[in-house]
N, C-alpha and C. Protein backbone atom coordinates (compact mmCIF):
# COMPACT_ATOMS: atom_id res chain seq x y z
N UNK A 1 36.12 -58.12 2.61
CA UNK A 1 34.95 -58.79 3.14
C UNK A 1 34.91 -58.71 4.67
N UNK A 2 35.70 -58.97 5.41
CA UNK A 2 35.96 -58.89 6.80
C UNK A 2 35.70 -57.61 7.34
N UNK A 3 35.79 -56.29 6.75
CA UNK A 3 35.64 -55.17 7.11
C UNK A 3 33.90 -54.95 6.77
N UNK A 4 33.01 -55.53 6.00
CA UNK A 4 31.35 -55.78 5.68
C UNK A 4 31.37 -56.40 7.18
N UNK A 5 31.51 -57.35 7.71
CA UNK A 5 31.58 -58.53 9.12
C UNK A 5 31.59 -57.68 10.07
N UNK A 6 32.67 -56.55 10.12
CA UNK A 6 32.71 -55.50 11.50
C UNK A 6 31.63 -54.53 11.04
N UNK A 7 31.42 -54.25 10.13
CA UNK A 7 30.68 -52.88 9.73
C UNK A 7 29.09 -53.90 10.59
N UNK A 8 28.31 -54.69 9.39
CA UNK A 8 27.50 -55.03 10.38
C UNK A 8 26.99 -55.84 11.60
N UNK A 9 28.64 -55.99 11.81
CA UNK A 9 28.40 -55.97 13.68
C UNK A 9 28.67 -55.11 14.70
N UNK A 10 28.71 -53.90 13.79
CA UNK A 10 28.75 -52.78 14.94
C UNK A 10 27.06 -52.15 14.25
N UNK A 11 26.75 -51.83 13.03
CA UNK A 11 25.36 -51.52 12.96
C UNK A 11 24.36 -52.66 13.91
N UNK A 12 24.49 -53.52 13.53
CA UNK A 12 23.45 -54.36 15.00
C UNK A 12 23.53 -54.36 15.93
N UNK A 13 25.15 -54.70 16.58
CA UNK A 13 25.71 -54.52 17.70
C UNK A 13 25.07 -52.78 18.44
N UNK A 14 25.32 -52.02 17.81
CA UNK A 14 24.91 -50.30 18.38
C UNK A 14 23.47 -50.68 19.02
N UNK A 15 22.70 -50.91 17.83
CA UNK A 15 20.99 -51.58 17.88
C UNK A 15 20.73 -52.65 18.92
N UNK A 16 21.63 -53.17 19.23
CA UNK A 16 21.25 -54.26 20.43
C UNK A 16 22.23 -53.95 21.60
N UNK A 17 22.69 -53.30 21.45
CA UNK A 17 23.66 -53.05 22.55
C UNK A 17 23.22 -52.62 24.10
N UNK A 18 21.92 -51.83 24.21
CA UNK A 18 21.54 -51.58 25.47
C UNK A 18 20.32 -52.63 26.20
N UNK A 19 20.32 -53.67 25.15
CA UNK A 19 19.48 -54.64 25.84
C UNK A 19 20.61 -56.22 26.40
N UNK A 20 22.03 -55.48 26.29
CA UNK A 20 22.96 -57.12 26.23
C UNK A 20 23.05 -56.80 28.15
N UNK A 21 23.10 -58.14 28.07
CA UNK A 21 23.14 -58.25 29.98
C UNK A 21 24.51 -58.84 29.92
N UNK A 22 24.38 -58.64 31.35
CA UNK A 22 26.27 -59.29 31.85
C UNK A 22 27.12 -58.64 31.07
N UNK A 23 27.23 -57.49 30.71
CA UNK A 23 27.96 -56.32 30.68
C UNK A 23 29.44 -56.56 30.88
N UNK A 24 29.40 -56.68 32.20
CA UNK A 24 30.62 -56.74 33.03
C UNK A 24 31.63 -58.05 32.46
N UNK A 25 30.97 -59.53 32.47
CA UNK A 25 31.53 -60.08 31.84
C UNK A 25 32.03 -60.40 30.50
N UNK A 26 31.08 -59.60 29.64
CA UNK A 26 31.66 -59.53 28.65
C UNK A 26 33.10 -59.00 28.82
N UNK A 27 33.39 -57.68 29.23
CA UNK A 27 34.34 -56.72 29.56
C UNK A 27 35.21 -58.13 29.61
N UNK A 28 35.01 -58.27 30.96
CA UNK A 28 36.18 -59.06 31.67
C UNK A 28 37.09 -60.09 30.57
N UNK A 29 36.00 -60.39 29.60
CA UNK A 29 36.25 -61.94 28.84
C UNK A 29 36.93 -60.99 27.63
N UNK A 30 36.89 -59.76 27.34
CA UNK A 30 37.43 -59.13 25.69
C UNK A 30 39.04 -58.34 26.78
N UNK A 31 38.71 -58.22 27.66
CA UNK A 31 40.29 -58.16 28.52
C UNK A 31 40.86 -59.15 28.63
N UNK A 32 40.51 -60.12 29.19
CA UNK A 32 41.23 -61.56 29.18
C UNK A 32 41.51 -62.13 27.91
N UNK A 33 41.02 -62.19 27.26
CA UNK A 33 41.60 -62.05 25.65
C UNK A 33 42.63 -61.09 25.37
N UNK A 34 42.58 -59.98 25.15
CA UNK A 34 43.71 -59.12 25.11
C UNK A 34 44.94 -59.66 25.89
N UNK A 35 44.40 -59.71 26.65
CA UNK A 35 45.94 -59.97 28.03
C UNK A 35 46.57 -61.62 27.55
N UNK A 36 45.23 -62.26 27.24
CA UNK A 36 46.20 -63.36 26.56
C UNK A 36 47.48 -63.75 25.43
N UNK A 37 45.91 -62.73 24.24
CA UNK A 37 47.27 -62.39 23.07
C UNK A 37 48.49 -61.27 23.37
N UNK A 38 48.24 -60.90 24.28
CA UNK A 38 49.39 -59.91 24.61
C UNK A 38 50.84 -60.66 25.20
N UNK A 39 50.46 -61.71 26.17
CA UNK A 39 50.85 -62.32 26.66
C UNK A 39 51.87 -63.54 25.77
N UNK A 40 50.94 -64.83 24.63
CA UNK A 40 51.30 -64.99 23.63
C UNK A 40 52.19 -64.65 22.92
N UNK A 41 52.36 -63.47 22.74
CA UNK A 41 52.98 -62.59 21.69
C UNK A 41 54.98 -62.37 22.38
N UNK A 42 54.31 -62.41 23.65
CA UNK A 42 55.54 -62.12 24.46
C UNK A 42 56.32 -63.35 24.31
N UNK A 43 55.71 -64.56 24.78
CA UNK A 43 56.20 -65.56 25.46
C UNK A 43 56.66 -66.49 24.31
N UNK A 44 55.26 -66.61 23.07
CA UNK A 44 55.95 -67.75 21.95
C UNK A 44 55.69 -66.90 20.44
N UNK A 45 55.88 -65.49 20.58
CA UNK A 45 55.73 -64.70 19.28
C UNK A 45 54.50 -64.63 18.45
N UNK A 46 53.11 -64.94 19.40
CA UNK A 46 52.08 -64.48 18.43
C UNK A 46 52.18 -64.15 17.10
N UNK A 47 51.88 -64.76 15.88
CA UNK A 47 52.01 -63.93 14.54
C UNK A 47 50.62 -63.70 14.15
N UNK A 48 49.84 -61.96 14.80
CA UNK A 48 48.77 -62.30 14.29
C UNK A 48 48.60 -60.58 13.69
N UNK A 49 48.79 -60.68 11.98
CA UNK A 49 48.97 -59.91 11.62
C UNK A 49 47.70 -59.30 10.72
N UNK A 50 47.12 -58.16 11.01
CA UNK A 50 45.84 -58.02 9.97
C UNK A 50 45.94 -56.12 9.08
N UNK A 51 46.12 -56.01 8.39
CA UNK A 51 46.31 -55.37 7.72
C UNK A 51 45.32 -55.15 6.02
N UNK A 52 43.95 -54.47 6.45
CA UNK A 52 43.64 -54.21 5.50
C UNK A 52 43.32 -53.98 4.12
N UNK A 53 44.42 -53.01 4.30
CA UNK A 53 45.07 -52.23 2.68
C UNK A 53 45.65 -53.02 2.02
N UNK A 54 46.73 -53.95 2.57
CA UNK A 54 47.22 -54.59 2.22
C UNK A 54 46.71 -56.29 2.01
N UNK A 55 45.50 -56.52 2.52
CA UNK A 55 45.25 -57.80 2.74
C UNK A 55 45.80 -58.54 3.25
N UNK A 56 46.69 -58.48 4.50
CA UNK A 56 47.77 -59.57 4.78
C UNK A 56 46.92 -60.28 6.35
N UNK A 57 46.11 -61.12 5.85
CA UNK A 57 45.44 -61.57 7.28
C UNK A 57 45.55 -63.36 7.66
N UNK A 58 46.96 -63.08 8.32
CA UNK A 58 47.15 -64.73 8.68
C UNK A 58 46.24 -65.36 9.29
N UNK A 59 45.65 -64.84 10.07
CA UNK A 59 44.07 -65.81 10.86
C UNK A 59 43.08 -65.77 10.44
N UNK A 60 42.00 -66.09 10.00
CA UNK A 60 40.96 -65.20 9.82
C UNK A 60 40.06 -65.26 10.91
N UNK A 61 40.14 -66.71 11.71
CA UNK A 61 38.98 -66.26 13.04
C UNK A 61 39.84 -65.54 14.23
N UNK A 62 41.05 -65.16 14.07
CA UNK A 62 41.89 -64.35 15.08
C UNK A 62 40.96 -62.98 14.24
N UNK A 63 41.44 -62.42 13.17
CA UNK A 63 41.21 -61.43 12.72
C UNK A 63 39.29 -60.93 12.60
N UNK A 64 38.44 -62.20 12.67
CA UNK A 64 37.30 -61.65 13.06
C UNK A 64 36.99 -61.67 14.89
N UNK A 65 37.43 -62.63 14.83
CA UNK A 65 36.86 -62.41 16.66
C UNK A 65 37.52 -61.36 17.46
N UNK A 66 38.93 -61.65 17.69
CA UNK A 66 39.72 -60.77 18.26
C UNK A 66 39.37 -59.32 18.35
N UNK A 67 39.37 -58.20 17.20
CA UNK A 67 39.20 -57.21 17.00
C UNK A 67 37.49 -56.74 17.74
N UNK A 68 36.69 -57.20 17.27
CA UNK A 68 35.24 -57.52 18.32
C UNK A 68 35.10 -57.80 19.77
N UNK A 69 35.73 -58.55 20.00
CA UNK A 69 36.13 -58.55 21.67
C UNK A 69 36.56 -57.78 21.98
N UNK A 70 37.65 -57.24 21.33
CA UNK A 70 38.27 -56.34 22.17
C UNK A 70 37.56 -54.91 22.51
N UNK A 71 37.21 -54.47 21.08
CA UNK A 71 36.16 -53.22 21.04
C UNK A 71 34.98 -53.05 22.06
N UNK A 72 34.38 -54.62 22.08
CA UNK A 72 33.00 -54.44 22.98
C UNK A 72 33.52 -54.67 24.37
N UNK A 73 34.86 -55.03 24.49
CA UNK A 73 35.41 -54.72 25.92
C UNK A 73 35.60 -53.27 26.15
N UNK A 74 35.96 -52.45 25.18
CA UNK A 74 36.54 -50.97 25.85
C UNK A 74 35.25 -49.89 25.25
N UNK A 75 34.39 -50.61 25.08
CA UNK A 75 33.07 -49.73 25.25
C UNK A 75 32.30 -50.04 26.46
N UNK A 76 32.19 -51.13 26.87
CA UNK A 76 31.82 -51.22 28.03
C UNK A 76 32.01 -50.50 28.90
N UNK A 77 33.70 -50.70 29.23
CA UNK A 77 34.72 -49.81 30.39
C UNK A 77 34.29 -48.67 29.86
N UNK A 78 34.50 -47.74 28.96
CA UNK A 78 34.52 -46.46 28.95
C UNK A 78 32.49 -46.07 29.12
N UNK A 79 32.11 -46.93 28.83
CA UNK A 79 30.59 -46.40 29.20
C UNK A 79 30.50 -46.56 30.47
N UNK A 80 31.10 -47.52 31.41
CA UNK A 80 31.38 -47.50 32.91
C UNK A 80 32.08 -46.35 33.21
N UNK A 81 32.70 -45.53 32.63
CA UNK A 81 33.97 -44.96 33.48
C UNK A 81 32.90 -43.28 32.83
N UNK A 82 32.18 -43.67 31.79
CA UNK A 82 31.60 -42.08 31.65
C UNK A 82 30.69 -41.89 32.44
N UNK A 83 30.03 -42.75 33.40
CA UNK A 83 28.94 -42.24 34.10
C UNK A 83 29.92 -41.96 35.76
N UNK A 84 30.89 -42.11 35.71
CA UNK A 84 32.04 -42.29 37.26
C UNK A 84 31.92 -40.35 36.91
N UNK A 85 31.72 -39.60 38.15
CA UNK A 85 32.16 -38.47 38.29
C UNK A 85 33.25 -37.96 38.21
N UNK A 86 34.35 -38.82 37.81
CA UNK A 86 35.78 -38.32 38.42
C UNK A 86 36.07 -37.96 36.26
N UNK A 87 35.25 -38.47 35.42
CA UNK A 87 35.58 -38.12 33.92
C UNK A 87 34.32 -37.14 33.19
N UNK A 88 33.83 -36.76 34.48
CA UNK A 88 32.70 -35.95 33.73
C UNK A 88 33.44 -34.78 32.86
N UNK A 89 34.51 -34.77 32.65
CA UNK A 89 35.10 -33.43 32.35
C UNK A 89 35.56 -33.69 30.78
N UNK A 90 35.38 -35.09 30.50
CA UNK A 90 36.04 -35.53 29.32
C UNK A 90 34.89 -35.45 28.02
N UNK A 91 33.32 -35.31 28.50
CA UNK A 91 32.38 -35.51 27.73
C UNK A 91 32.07 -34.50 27.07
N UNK A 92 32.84 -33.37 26.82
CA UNK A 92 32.35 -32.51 26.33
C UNK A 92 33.66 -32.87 24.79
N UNK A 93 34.32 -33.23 25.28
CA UNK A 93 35.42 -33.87 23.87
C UNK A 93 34.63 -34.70 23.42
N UNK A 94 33.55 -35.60 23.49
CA UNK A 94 33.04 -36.21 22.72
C UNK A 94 32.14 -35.72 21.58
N UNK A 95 31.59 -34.12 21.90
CA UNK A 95 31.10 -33.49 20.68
C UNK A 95 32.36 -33.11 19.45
N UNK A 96 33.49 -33.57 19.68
CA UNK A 96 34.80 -32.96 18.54
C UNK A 96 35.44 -34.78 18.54
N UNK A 97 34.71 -35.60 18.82
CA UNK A 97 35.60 -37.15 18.18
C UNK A 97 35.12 -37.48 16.77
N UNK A 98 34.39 -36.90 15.82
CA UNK A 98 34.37 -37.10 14.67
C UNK A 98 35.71 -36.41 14.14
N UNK A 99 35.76 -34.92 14.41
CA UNK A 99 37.03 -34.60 13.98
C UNK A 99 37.81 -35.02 14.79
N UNK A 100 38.05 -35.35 15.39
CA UNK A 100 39.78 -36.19 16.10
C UNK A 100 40.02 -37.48 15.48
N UNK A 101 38.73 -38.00 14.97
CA UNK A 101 38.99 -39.50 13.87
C UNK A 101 39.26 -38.80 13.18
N UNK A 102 38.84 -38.27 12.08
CA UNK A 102 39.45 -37.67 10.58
C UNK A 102 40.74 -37.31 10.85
N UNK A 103 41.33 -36.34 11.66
CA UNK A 103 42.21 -35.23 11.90
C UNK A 103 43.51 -35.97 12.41
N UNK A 104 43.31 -37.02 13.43
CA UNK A 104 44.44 -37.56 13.99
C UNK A 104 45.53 -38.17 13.25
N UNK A 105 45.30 -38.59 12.36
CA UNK A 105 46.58 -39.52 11.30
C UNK A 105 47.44 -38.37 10.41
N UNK A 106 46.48 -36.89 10.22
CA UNK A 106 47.23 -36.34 9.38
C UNK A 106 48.56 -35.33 10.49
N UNK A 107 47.37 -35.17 11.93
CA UNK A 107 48.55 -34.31 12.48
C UNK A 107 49.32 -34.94 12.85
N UNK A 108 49.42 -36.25 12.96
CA UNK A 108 50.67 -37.58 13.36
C UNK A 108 52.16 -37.36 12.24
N UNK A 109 51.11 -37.26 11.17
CA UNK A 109 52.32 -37.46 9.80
C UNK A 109 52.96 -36.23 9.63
N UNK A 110 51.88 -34.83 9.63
CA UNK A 110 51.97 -33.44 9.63
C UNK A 110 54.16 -33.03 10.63
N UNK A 111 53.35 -34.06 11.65
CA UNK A 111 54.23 -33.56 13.02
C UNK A 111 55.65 -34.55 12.83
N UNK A 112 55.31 -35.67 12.12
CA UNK A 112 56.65 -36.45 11.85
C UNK A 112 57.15 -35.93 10.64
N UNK A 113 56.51 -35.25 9.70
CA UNK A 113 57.53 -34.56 8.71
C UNK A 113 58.26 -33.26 9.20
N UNK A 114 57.48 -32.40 10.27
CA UNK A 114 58.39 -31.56 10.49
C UNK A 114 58.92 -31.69 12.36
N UNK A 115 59.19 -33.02 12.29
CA UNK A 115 60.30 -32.83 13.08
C UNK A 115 61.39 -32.94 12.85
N UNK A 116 62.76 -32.33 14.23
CA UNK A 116 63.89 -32.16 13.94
C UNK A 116 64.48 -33.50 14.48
N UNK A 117 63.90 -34.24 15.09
CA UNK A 117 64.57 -35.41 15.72
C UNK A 117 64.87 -36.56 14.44
């Protein structure tokens, strides 16, 4: 059910996304979150575990909010950082990120079965 929750809040979210103002603070506030639970995790062992496949989701408003913040924080930044001249060089990888989603988990596993280490 939680994965229906992200699905259509990224279909609306996409759809409303170029009319959201204060941009920036959003960013700031799905970083400051991160840095908190990051922080948390360090200091008094955060247990915030979400796992899918398995269903193992100790929070559930950690596991819906969290994951959402964080995302609409690093779309922000990276839609900031794609119009910066200094990454114009990276946008042409964005016509091959469908295959780098599909592709990436198998050459991960591909490359840990045949290593020698």
């Amino acid at each position: 059910m939680i994965a229906a929750v992200w699905m259509l809040t990224g279909y609306y979210g996409y759809k409303y996304y170029p009319q959201l103002k204060n941009k920036v603070g959003y960013a700031v506030a799905g970083v400051l979150i991160y840095a908190s639970c990051y922080v948390k995790k360090a200091t008094i062992g955060l247990n915030f575990k979400l796992y899918l496949k398995s269903h193992i989701i100790h929070t559930p408003f950690m596991a819906f909010f969290i994951p959402i913040a964080i995302c609409l924080a690093i779309f922000i930044i990276c839609e900031a950082l794609s119009r910066t001249r200094f990454f114009k060089w990276l946008l042409p990888i964005g016509q091959y990120s469908l295959a780098i989603m599909y592709l990436h988990k198998m050459i991960f596993d591909v490359a840990e079965k045949n290593s020698v280490v």
